[in-house]
Protein backbone atom coordinates (compact mmCIF):
# COMPACT_ATOMS: atom_id res chain seq x y z
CA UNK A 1 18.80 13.47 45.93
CA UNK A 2 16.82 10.49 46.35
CA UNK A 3 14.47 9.86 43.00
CA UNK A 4 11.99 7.16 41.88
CA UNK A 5 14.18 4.31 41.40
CA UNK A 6 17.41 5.98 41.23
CA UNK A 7 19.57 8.45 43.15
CA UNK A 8 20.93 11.82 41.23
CA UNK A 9 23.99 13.65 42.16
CA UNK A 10 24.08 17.21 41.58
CA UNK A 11 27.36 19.48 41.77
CA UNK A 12 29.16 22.96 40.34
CA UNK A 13 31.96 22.41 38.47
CA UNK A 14 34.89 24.71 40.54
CA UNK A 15 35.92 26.96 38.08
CA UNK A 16 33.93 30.04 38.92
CA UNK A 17 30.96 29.32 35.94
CA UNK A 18 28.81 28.85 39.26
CA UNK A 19 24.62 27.82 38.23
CA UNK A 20 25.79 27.96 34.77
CA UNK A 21 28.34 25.15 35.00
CA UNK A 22 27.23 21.71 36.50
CA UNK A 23 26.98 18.33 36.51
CA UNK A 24 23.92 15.62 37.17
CA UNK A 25 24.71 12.46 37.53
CA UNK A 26 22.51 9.51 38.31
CA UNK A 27 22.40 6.31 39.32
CA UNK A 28 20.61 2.98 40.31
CA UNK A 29 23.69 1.06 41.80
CA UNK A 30 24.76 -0.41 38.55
CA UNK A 31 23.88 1.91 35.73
CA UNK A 32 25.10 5.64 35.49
CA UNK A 33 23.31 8.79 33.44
CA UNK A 34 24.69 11.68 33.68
CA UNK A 35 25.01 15.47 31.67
CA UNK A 36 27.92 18.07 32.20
CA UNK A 37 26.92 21.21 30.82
CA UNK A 38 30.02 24.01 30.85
CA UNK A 39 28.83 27.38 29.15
CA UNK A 40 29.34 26.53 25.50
CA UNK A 41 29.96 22.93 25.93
CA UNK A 42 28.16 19.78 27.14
CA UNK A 43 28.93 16.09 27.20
CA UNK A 44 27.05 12.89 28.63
CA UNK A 45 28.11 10.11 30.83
CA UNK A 46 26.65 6.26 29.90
CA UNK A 47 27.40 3.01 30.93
CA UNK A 48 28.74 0.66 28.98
CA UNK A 49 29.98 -2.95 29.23
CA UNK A 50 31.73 -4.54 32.01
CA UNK A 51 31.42 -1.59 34.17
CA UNK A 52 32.90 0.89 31.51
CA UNK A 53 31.67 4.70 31.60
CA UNK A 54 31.90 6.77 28.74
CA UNK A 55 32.07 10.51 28.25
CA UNK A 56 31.22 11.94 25.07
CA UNK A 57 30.68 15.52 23.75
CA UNK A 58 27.26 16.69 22.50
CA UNK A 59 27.43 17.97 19.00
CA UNK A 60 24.67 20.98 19.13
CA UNK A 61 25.06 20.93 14.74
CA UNK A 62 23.44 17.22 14.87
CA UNK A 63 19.94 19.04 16.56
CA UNK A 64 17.28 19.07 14.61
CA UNK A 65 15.35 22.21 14.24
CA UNK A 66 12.63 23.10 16.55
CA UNK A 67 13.00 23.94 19.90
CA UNK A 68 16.43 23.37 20.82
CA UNK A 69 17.24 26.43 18.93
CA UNK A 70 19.24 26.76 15.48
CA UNK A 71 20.50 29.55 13.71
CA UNK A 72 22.92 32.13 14.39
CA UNK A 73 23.56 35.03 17.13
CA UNK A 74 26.57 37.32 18.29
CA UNK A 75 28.16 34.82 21.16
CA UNK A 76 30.20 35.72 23.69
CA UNK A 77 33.95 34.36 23.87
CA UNK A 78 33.81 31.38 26.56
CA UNK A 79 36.27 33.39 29.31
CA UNK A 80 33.69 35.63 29.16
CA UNK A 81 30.78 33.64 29.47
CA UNK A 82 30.23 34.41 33.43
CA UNK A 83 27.55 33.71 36.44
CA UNK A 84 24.47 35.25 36.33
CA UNK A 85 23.90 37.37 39.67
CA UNK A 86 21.02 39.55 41.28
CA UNK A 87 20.42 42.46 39.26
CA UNK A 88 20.52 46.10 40.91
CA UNK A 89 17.23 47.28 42.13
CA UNK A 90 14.72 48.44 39.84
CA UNK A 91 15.20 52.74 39.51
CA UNK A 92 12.54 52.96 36.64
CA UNK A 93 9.76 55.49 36.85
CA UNK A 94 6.98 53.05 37.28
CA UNK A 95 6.83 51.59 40.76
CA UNK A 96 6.71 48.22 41.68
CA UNK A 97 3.21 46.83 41.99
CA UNK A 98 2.44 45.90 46.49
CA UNK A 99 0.68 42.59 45.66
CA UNK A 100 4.09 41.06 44.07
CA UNK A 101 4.41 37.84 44.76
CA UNK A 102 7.76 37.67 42.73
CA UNK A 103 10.38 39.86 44.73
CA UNK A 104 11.67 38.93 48.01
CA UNK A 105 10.63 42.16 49.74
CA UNK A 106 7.00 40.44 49.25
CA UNK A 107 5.37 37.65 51.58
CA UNK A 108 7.37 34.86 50.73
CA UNK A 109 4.60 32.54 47.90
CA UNK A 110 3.45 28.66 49.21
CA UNK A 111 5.64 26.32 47.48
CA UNK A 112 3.99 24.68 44.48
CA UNK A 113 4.39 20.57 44.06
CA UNK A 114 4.07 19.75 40.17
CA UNK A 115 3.69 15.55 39.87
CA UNK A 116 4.78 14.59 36.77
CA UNK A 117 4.44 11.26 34.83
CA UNK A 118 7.12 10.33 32.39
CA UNK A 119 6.20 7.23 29.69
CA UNK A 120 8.76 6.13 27.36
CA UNK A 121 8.68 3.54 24.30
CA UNK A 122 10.57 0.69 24.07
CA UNK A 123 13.47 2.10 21.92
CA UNK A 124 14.35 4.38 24.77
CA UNK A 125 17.01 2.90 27.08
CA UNK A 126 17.67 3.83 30.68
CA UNK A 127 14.53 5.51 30.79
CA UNK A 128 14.17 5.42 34.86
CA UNK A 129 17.75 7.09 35.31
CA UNK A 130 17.12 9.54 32.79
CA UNK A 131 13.69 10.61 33.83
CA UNK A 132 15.12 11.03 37.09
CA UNK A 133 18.00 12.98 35.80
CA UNK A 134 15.55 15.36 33.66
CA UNK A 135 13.31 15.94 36.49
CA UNK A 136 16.65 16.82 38.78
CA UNK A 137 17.59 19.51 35.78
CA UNK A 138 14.10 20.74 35.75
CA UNK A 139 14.11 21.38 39.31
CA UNK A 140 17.48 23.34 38.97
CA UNK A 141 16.21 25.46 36.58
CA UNK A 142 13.00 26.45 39.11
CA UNK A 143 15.59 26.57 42.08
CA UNK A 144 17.73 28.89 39.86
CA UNK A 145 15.15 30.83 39.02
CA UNK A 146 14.01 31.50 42.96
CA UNK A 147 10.86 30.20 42.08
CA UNK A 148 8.83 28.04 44.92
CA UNK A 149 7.41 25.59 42.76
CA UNK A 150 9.34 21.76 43.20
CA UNK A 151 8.78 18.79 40.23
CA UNK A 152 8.16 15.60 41.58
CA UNK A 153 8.45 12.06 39.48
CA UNK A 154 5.65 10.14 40.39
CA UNK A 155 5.60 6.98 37.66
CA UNK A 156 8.06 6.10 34.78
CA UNK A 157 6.50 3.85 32.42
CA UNK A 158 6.78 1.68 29.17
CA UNK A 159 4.23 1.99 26.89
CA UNK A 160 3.61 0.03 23.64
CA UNK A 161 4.15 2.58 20.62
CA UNK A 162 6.70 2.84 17.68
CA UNK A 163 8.42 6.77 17.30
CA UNK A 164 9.70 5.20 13.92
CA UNK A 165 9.86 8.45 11.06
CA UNK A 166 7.28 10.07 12.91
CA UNK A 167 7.10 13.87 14.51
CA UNK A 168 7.08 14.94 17.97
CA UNK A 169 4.02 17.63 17.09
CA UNK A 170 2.23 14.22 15.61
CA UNK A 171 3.20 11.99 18.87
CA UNK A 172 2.01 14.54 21.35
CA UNK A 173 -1.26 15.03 19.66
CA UNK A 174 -1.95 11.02 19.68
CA UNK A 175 -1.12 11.25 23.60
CA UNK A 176 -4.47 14.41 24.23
CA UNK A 177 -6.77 12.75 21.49
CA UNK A 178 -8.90 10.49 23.85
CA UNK A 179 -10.67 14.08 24.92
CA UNK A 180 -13.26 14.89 23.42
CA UNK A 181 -12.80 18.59 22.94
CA UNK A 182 -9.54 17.64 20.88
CA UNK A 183 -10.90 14.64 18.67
CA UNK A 184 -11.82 17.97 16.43
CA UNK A 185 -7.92 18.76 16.30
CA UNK A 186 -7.06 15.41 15.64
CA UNK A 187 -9.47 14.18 13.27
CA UNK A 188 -9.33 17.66 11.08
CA UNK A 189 -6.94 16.16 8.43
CA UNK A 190 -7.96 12.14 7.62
CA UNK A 191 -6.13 12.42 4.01
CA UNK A 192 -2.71 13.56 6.33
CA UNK A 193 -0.68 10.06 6.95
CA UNK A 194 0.38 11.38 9.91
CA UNK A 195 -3.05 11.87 11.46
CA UNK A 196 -2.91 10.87 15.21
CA UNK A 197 -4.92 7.45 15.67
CA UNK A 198 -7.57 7.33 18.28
CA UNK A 199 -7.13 5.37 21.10
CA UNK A 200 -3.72 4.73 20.34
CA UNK A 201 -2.11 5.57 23.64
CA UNK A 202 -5.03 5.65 25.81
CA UNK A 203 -3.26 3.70 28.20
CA UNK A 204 -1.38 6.72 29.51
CA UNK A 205 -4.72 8.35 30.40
CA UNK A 206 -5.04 5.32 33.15
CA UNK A 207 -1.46 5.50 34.07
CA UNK A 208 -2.00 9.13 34.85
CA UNK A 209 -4.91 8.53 36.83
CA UNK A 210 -3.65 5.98 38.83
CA UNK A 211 -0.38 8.16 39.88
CA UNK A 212 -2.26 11.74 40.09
CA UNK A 213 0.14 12.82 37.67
CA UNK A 214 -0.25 16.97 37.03
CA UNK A 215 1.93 16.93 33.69
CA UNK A 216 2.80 13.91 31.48
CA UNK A 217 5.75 13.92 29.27
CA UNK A 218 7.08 11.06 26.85
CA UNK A 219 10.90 10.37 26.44
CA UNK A 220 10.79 8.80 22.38
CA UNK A 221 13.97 7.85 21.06
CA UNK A 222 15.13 10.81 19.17
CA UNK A 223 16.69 8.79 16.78
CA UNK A 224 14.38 6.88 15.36
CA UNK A 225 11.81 9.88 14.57
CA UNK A 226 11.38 12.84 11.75
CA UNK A 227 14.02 14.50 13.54
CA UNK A 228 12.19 17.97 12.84
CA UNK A 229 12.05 19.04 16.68
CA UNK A 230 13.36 17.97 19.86
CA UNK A 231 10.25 17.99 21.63
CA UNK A 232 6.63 19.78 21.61
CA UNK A 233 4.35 20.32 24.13
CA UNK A 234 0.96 22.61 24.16
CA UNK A 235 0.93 25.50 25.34
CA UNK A 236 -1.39 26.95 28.05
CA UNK A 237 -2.37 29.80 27.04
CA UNK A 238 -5.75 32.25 26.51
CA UNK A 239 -7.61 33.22 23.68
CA UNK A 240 -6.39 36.42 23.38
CA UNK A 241 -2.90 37.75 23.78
CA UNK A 242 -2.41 39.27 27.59
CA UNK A 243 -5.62 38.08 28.60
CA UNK A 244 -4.47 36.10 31.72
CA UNK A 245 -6.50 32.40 32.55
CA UNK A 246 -9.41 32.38 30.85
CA UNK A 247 -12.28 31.71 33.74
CA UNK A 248 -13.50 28.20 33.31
CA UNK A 249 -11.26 26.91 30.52
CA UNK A 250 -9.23 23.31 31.70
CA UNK A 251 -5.94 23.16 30.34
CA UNK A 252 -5.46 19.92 32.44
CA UNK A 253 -6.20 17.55 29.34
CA UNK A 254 -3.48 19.06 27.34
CA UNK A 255 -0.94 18.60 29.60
CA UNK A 256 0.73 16.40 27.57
CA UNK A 257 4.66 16.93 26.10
CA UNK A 258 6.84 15.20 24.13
CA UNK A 259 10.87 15.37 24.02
CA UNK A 260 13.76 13.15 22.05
CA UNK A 261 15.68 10.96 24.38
CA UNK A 262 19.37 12.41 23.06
CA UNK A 263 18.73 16.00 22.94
CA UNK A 264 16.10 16.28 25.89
CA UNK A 265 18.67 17.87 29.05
CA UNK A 266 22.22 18.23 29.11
CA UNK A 267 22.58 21.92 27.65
CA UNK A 268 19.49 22.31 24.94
CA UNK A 269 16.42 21.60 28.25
CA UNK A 270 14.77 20.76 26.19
CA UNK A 271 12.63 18.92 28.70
CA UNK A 272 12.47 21.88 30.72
CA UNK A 273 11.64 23.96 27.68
CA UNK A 274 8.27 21.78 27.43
CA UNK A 275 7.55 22.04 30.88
CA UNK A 276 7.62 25.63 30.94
CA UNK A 277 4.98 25.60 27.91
CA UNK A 278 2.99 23.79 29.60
CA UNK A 279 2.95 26.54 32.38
CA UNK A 280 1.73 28.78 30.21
CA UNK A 281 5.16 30.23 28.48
CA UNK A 282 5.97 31.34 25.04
CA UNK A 283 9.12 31.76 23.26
CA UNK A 284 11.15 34.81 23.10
CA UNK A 285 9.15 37.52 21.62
CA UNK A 286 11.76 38.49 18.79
CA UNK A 287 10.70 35.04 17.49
CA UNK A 288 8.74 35.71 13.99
CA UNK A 289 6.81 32.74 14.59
CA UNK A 290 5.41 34.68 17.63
CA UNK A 291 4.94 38.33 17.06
CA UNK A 292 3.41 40.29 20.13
CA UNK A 293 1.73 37.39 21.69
CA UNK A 294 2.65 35.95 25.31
CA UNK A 295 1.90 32.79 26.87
CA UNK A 296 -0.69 32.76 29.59
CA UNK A 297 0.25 36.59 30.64
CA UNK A 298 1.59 39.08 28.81
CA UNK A 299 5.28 38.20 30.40
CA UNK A 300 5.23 34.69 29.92
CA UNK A 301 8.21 35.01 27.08
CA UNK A 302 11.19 33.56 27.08
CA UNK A 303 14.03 35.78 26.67
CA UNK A 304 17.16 36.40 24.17
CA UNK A 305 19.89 38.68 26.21
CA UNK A 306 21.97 41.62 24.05
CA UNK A 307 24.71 39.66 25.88
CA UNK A 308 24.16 36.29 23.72
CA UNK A 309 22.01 34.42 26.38
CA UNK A 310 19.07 32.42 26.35
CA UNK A 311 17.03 31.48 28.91
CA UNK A 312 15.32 28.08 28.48
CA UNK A 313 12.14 29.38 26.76
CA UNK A 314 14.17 31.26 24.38
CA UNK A 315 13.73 30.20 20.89
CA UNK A 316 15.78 32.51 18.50
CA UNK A 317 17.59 31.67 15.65
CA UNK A 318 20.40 30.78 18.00
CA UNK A 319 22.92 27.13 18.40
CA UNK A 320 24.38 25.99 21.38
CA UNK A 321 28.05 26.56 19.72
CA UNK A 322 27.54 30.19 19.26
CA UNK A 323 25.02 30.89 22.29
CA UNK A 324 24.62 30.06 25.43
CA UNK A 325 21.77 29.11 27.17
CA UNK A 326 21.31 29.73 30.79
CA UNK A 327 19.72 27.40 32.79
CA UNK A 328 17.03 29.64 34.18
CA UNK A 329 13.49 31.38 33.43
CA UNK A 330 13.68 35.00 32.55
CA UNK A 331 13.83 37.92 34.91
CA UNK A 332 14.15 40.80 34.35
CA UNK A 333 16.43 41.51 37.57
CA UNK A 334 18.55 38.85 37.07
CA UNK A 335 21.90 39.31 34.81
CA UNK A 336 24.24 37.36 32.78
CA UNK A 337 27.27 38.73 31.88
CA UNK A 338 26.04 42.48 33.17
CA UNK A 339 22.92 42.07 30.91
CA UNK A 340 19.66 41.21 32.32
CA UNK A 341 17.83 38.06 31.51
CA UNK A 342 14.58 39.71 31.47
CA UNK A 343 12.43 42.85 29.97
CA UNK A 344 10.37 44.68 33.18
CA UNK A 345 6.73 45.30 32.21
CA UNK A 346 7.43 49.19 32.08
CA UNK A 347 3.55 50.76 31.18
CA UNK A 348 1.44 49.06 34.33
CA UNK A 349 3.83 47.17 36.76
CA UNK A 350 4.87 43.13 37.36
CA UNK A 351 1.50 41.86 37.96
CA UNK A 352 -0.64 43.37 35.06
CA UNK A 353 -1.84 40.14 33.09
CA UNK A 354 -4.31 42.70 30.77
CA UNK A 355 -1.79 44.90 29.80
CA UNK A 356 -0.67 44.82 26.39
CA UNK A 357 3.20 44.48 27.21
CA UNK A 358 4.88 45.50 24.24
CA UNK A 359 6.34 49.26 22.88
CA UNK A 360 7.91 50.13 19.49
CA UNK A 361 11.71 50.30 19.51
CA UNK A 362 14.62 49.41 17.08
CA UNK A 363 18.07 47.87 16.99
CA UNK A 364 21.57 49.30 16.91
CA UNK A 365 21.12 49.11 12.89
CA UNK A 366 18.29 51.04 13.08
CA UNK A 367 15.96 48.52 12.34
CA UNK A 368 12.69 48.75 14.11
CA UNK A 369 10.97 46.12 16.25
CA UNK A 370 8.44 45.29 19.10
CA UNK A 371 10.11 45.05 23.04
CA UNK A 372 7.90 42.56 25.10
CA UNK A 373 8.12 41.94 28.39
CA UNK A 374 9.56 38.72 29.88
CA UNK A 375 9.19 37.84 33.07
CA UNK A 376 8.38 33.89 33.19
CA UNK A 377 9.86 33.15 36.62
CA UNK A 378 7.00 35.38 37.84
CA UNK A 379 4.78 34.20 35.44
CA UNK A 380 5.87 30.59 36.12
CA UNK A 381 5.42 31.39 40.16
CA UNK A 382 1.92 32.41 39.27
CA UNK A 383 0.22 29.63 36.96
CA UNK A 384 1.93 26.72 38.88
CA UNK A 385 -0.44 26.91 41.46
CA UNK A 386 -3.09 26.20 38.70
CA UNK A 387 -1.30 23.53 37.03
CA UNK A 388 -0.45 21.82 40.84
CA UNK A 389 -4.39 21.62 41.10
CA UNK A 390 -4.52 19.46 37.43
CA UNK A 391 -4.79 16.20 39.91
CA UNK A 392 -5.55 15.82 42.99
CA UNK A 393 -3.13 13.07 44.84
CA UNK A 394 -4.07 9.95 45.44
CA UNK A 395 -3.40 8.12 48.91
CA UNK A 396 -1.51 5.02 48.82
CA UNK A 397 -1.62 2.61 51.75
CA UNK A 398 2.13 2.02 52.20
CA UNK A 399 3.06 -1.27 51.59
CA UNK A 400 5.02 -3.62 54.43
CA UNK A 401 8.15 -4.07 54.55
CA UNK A 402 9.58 -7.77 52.65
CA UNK A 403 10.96 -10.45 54.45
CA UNK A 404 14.76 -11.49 55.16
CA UNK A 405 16.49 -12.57 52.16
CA UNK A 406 18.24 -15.73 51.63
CA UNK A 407 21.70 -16.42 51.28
CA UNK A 408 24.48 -13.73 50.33
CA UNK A 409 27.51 -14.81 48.40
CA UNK A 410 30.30 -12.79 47.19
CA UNK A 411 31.73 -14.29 43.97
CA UNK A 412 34.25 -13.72 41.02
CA UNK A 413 33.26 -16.18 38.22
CA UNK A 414 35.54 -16.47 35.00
CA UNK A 415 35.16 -13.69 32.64
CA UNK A 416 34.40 -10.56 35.00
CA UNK A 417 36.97 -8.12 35.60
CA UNK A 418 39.51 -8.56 37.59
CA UNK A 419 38.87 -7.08 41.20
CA UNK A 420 34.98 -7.18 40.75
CA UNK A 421 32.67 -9.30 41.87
CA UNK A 422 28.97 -10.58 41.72
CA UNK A 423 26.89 -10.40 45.02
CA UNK A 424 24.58 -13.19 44.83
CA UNK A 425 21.07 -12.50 46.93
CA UNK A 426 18.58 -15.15 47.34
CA UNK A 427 15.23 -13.21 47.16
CA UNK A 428 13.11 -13.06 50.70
CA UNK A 429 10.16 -15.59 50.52
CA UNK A 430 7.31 -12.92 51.69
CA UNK A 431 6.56 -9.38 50.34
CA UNK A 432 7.55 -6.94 47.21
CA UNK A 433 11.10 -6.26 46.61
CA UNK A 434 12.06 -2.95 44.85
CA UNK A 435 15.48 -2.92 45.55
CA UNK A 436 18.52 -3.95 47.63
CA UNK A 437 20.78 -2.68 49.84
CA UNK A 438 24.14 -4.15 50.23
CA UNK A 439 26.75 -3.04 52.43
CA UNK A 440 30.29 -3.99 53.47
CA UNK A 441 32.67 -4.58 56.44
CA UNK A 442 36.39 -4.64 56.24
CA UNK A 443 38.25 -6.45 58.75
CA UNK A 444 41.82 -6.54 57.53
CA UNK A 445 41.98 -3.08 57.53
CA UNK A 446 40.16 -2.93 61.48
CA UNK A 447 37.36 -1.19 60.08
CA UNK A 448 34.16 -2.15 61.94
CA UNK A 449 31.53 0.24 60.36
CA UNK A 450 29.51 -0.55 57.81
CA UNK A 451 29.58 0.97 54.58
CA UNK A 452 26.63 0.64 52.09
CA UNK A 453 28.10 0.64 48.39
CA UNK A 454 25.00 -0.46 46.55
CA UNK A 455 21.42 0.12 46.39
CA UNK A 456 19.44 -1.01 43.02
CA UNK A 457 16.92 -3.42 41.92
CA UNK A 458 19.35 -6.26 40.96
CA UNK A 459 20.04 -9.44 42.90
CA UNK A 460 22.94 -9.97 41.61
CA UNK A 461 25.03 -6.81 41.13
CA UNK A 462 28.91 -6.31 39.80
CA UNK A 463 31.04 -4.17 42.76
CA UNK A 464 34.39 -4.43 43.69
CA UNK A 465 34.30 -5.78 46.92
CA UNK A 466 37.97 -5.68 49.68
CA UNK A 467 39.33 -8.91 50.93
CA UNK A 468 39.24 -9.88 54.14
CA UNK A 469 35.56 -8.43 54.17
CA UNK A 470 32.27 -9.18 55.48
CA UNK A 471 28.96 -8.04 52.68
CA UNK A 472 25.37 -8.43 54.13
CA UNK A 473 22.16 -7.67 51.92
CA UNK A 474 18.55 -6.76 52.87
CA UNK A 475 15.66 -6.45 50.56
CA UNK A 476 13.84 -3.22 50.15
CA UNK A 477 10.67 -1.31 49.31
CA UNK A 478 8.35 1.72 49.99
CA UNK A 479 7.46 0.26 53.15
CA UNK A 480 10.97 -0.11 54.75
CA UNK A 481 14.26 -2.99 54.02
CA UNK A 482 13.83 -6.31 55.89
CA UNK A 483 16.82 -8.04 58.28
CA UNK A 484 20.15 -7.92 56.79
CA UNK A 485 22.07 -11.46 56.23
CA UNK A 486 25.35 -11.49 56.05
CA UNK A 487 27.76 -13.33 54.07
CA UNK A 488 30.68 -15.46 54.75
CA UNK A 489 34.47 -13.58 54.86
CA UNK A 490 35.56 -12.93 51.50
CA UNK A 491 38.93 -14.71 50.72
CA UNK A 492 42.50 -13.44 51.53
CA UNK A 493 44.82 -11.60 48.87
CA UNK A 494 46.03 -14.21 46.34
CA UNK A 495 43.63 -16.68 47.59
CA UNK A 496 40.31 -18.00 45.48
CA UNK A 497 37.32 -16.21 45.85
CA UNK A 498 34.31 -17.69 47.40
C-alpha cells in the first residue's frame, strides 16, 4: 500500500496462523523496515550497509514494564496457538439491542478516516518507514477487527527534543502542556525534576495544525529513555465510570501519545495500544490498576482470554514468551483458540454506555472477582466518529508537476558491490522533487517493457541493474512525475561499466 514517503508490503505467512501470523514490510527504494510477528515469536528486518538486510529476533524479556505487558499467564503450546474465527451466534437470554451498529445484520456504519501526525526526535532512525509501517499495523488491527474506521499518515516530522533518561508518561505530558486546561497538570509538582517544561514542544501544536492531524503520536528512541514503559498516551474517557462522552468536554487537546521506537509494533502494538486509548479504551478489567472502570463506555476494556490471549488493549501481568497477543480489539463474538476474545454486556444489551457492566464471579480456584464487559471493536466503531471530527482537513492546492531531469547515468564505481550500481540523476531545473522513479529495459534478453525497480527520494540510488539494458528516470511529486530521460545502454557482460 502506497504510504507517505514509502510503500508497505503486507502478507500472511502460509502456514495456517492466518491474521495472527504476518509480515509488514516497508520500503522507500533503498531502505527496508519491516516486523514478522508468528504467534509467540517476532523478529525485525533493517537495513544495513552496502545493501545488507538483517533479521533479528525480538527478545519480549528486554521490555520494560508498562504497557507492553510483563508478568506471567497460563500460555498455550505454539501448535496450538490457532486463527481466531467468527464466533457462533449469540443464544444468551438478553437480546441483541436493534440500533447495533456493531453486527453485520445492522446497516452497515460510514467509514471513519483518523489523520494522524507522527513526530520523532533526532535519535530515532528511519522514522518515515517506520511510521508508515506502524500506521499499516494499526490499520490491520481495525481491518481485523471489522471495524470501518481507516488511519491515515498525514506528516512525519523531526522535532528538536532529547528522550535522554526521561519517561514516556513525562514526554507525553510536555507534548498537551501548551493548553491551558492542562498547565494545572503540568505545573502541579515544580520540586519534581521531571516536571514537563512549558513551551517545550510547542512546535508540534503548529505542525498539527498545518496537517489537520486528528491524533499525534511521537516515535522517541526507546533506548535512550527511563525505560519504565513502552509508550503512554491519555486516555479519553468520562468522569464517571460507564458514563459514555461527557456533553461538551474536548478530548481533542489530549490527543497526544507517546511510544519507544524498538518496542512500538512488531508483536507488543504497542503503537496500536496508544491509539486505542486515545479512542477512549482501557485495559483489561482484571488489571488491579483498573478495578471496575471502562474507558469511554462501559465496554471499552481490553480483554485477557481463558485461552492465554490478549487483545491489544490487554494489559495483564502477561509476556510475549508465555502469551500471545492477538492482533485485534476485543469482541466478544470473535474466538481464539475456541475462546472468545470478548465479554457480551449481559444485564442491558451492546449499546448501553450507562450501564454499570460488571457482575460478581470467581475463578476455577475459587477465588472471587469482578467480570466486565469488553467489547472495544464496538466501542472503538462508536467514538471514532468523535475523534475523526478532532480536525477538520485542510485543502491543499496540489502542487505541479517538476520538470524533466537531467542526465541519467548508470555506474559501478570502485568499492560497491559487485553487480550493483549507482543511477546518477541530474535534478530537473523547475519545480519540487519528492522522489524518483527509475525504471529499466532489457534488450539482450528481447524484453521491450519497462519495468520500474525504484521509487525513493534519492538521486543517486544503489540497484542492480542487467547488461545490455536501457534505465530512464523522471522526477516526482504530489502533483504528478515529469518526462522520463533515458540513459545510454549499459555495457556488455565482461565489459566496463559506463
Amino acid at each position: 500500500m502506497p504510504g507517505l514517503g514509502a510503500n508497505t508490503w503486507l502478507g500472511t505467512l502460509d502456514e495456517g496462523w492466518a491474521n495472527s501470523a504476518v509480515a509488514k514490510i516497508t520500503f522507500d527504494g533503498t531502505q527496508v523496515y519491516g516486523s514478522i510477528d508468528r504467534a509467540f515469536r517476532s523478529y525485525r528486518l533493517r537495513s544495513g550497509e552496502a545493501g545488507k538486510l538483517y533479521l533479528m529476533e525480538v527478545e519480549p524479556a528486554l521490555f520494560p514494564e508498562g504497557d507492553c505487558a510483563v508478568g506471567t499467564l497460563r500460555s498455550l503450546p505454539r501448535e496450538e496457538a490457532g486463527a481466531w474465527v467468527s464466533a457462533p451466534p449469540f443464544s444468551g437470554a438478553q437480546p441483541r439491542v436493534a440500533a447495533d451498529l456493531c453486527k453485520a445484520n445492522s446497516p452497515t456504519p460510514p467509514m471513519r478516516k483518523l489523520d494522524i501526525l507522527i513526530v520523532h526526535t533526532p535519535a530515532v532512525a528511519d522514522a518515515i518507514l517506520q511510521a508508515n509501517n506502524l500506521i499499516a499495523e494499526l490499520n490491520q488491527v481495525f481491518a481485523n477487527s471489522h471495524v470501518n474506521v481507516h488511519a491515515a499518515l498525514v506528516g512525519v516530522s523531526q522535532v528538536a527534543f532529547n528522550e535522554a533518561g526521561r519517561h514516556h508518561g513525562i514526554i507525553q505530558r510536555e507534548l498537551f502542556c501548551k493548553h491551558n486546561d492542562a498547565r494545572i497538570q503540568c505545573q502541579a509538582n515544580q520540586g519534581d525534576p521531571e516536571t514537563p517544561v512549558l513551551g517545550r514542544l510547542d512546535e508540534v501544536f503548529a505542525l498539527r495544525d498545518a496537517v489537520s492531524a486528528d491524533l499525534v503520536m511521537m516515535l522517541i528512541a526507546q533506548g535512550a529513555t527511563a525505560k519504565r514503559t513502552c509508550g503512554a498516551a491519555t486516555g479519553a474517557a468520562p468522569a464517571e465510570d460507564d458514563a459514555g462522552p461527557s456533553p461538551g468536554v474536548d478530548y481533542s487537546p489530549f490527543a497526544f501519545g507517546v511510544v519507544g521506537d524498538s518496542c512500538a509494533g512488531g508483536g507488543s502494538y504497542t503503537f496500536a495500544h496508544e491509539v486505542g486509548h486515545l479512542l477512549g479504551g482501557e485495559h483489561d478489567w482484571r488489571h488491579a490498576n483498573h478495578g471496575t472502570g471502562g474507558g469511554m463506555y462501559g465496554y471499552s476494556r481490553g480483554y485477557v482470554s481463558d485461552g492465554g490471549a490478549m487483545d491489544v488493549m490487554a494489559d495483564r501481568e502477561c509476556t510475549l514468551a508465555n502469551c500471545f497477543r492477538v492482533p485485534v480489539f476485543s469482541d466478544p463474538d470473535l474466538q481464539h483458540n475456541g475462546f472468545p476474545m470478548g465479554v457480551r454486556n449481559e444485564l442491558n444489551g451492546r449499546l448501553n454506555p450507562t450501564a454499570k457492566l460488571c457482575r460478581q464471579t470467581s475463578d476455577a480456584s475459587g477465588a472471587s472477582y469482578r467480570r466486565c464487559a469488553a467489547d472495544m471493536q464496538c466501542a472503538v466503531q462508536q467514538y471514532a466518529s468523535v475523534v475523526e471530527g478532532y480536525r477538520v482537513p485542510v485543502s491543499i492546492p496540489q502542487m505541479p508537476p517538476p520538470g524533466e531531469v537531467g542526465a541519467v547515468r548508470v555506474t559501478c564505481p570502485e568499492g560497491y558491490m559487485p553487480g550493483y550500481n549507482k543511477i546518477l540523476i541530474t535534478p530537473p531545473s523547475q519545480g519540487v522533487v519528492e522522489y524518483y522513479t527509475v525504471a529499466m529495459r532489457r534488450v539482450k534478453y528481447g524484453d521491450g517493457t519497462w519495468q520500474q525497480f525504484y521509487s525513493g527520494p534519492s538521486a543517486s540510488p544503489l540497484v542492480r541493474v542487467s547488461a545490455e539494458s536501457y534505465v530512464r528516470a523522471r522526477a516526482c511529486n504530489s502533483g504528478g512525475c515529469g518526462p522520463a530521460v533515458q540513459s545510454g545502454m549499459t555495457a556488455r557482460p565482461g565489459a566496463d561499466c559506463l
